[in-house]
N, C-alpha and C. Protein backbone atom coordinates (compact mmCIF):
# COMPACT_ATOMS: atom_id res chain seq x y z
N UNK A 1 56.28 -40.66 8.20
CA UNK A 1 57.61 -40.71 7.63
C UNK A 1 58.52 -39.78 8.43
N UNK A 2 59.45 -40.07 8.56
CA UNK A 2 60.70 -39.27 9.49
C UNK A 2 61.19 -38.25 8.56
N UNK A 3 61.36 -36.88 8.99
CA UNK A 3 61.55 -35.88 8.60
C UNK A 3 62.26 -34.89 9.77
N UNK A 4 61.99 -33.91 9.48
CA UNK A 4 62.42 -32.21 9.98
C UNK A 4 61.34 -32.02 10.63
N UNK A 5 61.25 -31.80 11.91
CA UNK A 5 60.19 -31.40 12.76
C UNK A 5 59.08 -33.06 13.17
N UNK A 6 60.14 -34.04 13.16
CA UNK A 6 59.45 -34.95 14.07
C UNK A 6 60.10 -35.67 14.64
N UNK A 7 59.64 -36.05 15.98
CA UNK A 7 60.05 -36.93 17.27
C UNK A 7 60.41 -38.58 16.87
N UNK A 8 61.42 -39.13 17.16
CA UNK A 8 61.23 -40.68 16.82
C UNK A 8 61.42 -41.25 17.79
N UNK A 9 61.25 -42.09 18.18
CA UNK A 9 61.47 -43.27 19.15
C UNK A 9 62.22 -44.34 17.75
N UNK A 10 63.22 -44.76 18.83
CA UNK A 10 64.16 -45.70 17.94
C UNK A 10 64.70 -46.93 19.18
N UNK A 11 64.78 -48.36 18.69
CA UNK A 11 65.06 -49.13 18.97
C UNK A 11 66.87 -49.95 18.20
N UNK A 12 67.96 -49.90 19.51
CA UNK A 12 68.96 -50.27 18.81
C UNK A 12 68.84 -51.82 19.12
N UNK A 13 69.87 -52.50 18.37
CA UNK A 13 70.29 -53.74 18.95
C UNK A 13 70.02 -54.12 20.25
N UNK A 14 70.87 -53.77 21.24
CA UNK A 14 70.65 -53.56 22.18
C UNK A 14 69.81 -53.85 23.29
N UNK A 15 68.26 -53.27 22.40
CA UNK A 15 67.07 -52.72 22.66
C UNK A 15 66.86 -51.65 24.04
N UNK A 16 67.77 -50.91 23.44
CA UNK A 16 67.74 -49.69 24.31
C UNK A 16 67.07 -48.62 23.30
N UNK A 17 66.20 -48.17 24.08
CA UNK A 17 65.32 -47.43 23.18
C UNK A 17 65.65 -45.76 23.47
N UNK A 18 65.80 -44.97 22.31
CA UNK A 18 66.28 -43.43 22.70
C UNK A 18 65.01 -42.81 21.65
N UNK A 19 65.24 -41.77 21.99
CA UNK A 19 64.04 -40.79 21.24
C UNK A 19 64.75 -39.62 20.84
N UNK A 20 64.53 -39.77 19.80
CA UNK A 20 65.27 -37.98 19.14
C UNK A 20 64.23 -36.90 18.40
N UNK A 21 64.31 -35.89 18.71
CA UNK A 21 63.27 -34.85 17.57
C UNK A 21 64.64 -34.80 16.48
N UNK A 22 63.88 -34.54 15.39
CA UNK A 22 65.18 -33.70 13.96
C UNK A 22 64.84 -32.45 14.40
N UNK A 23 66.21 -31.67 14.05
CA UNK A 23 66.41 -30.57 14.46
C UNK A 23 66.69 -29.72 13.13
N UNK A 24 66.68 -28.09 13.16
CA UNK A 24 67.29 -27.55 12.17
C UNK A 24 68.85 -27.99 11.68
N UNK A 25 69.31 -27.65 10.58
CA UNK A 25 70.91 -28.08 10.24
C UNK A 25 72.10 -27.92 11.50
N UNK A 26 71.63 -26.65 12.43
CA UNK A 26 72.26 -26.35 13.10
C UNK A 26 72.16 -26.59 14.31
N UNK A 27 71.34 -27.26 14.91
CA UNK A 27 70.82 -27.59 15.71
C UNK A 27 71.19 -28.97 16.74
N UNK A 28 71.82 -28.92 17.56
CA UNK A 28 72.63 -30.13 18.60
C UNK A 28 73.00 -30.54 19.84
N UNK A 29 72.35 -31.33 20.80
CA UNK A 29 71.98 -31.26 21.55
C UNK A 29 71.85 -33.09 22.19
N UNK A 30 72.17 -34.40 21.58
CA UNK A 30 72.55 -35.51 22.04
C UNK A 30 71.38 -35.74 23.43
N UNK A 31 72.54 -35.21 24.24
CA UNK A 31 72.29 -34.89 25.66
C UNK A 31 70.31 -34.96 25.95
N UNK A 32 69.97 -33.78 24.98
CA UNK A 32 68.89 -33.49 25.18
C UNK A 32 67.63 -34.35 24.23
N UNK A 33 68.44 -35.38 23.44
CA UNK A 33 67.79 -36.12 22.42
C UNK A 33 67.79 -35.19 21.42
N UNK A 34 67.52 -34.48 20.90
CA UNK A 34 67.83 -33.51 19.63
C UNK A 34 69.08 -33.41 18.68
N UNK A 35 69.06 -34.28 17.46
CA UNK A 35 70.00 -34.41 16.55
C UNK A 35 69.45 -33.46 15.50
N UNK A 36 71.14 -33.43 14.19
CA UNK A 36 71.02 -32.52 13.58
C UNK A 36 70.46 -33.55 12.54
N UNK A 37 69.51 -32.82 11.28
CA UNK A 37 69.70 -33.76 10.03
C UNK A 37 70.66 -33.56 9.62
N UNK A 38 71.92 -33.17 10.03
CA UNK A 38 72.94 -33.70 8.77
C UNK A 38 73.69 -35.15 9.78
N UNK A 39 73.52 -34.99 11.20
CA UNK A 39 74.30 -36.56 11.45
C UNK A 39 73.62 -37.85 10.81
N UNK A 40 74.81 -38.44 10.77
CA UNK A 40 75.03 -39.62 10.60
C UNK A 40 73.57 -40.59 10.85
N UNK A 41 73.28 -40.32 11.93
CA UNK A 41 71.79 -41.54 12.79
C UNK A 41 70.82 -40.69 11.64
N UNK A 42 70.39 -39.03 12.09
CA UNK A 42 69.21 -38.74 11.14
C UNK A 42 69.57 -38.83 9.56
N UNK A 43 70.46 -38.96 8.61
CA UNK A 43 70.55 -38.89 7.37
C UNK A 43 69.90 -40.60 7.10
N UNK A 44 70.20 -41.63 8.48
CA UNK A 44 70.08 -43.12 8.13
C UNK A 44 68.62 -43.70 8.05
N UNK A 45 67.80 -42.48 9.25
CA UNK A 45 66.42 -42.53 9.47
C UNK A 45 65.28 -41.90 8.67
N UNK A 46 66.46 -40.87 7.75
CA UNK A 46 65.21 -39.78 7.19
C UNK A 46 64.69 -40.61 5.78
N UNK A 47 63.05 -40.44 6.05
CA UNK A 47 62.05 -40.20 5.00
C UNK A 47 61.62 -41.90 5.38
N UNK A 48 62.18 -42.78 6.08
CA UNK A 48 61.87 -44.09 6.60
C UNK A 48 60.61 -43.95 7.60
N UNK A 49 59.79 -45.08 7.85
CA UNK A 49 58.50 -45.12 8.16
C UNK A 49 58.72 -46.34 9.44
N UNK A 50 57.50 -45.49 10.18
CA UNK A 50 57.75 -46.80 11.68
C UNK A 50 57.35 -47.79 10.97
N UNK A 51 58.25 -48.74 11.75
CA UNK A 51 58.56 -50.73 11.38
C UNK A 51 59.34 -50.42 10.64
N UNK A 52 60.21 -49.67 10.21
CA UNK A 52 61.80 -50.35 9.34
C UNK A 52 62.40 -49.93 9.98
N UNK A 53 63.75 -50.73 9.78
CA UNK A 53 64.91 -50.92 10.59
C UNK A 53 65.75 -50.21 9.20
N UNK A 54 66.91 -49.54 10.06
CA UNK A 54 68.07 -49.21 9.26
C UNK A 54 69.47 -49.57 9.49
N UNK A 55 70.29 -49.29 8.84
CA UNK A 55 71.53 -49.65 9.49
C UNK A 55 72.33 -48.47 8.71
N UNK A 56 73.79 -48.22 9.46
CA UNK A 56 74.19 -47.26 9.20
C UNK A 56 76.02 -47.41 10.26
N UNK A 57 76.97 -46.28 9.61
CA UNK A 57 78.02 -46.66 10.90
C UNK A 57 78.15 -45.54 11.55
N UNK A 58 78.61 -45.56 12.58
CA UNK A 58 79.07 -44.71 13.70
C UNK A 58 79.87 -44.10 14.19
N UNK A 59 81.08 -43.96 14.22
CA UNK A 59 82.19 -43.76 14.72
C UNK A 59 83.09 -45.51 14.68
N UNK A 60 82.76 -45.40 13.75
CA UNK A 60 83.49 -46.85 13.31
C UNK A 60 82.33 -48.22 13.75
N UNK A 61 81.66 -48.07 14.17
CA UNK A 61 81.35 -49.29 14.28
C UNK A 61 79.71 -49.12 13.60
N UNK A 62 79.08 -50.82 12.92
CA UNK A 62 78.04 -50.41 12.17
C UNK A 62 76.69 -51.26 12.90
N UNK A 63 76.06 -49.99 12.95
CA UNK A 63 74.16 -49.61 13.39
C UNK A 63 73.46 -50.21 12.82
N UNK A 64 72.39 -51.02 13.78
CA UNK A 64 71.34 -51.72 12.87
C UNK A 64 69.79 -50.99 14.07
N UNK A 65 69.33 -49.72 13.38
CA UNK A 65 68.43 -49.72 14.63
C UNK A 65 66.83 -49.52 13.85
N UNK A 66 65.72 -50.28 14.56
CA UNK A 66 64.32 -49.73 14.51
C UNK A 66 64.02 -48.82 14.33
N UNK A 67 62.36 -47.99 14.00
CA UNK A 67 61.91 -47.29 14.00
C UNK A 67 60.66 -47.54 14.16
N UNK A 68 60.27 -47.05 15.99
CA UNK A 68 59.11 -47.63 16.69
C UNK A 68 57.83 -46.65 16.65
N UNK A 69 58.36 -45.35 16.32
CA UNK A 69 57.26 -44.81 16.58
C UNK A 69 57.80 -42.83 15.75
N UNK A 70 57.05 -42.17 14.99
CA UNK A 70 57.28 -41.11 14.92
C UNK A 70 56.10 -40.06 14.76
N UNK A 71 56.33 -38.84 15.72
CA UNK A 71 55.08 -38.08 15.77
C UNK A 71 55.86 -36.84 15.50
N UNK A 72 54.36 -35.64 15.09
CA UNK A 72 55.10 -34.25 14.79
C UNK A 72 55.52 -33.72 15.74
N UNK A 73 56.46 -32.89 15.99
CA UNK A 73 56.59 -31.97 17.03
C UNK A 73 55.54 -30.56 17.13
N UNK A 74 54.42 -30.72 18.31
CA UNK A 74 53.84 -29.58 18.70
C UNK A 74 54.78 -28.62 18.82
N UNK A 75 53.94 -27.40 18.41
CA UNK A 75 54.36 -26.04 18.02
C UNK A 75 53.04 -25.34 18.75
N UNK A 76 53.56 -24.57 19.66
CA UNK A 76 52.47 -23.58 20.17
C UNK A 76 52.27 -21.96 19.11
């Protein structure tokens, strides 16, 4: 299940596939794949399980994306 402290692989329309870890509240970084849980994409993904799709909007326009794969984030 998608949470705080795990990696997703996500599939848009598109099928351009991006990968994000959830990050702390404060935490932001796009660029680096690392979203916050309070955006928009992670509030649409959280507690959802690989094989469902979500949808959600964007900056005006509305998201229909997969969820291909989610693992924990190693911690040394």
């Amino acid at each position: 299940m998608v949470s705080i402290g795990t990696i997703v692989r996500l599939t848009d329309l598109s099928n351009i596939i991006r990968k994000h870890s959830r990050s702390s509240g404060l935490g932001f970084g796009a660029e680096k794949g690392v979203i916050s849980y309070l955006s928009p994409v992670a509030q649409a993904i959280l507690n959802h399980r690989s094989g469902e799709e979500v949808e959600f909007d964007l900056e005006g326009s509305h998201k229909r994306w997969r969820i291909d794969s989610i693992e924990l984030i190693k911690r040394l």
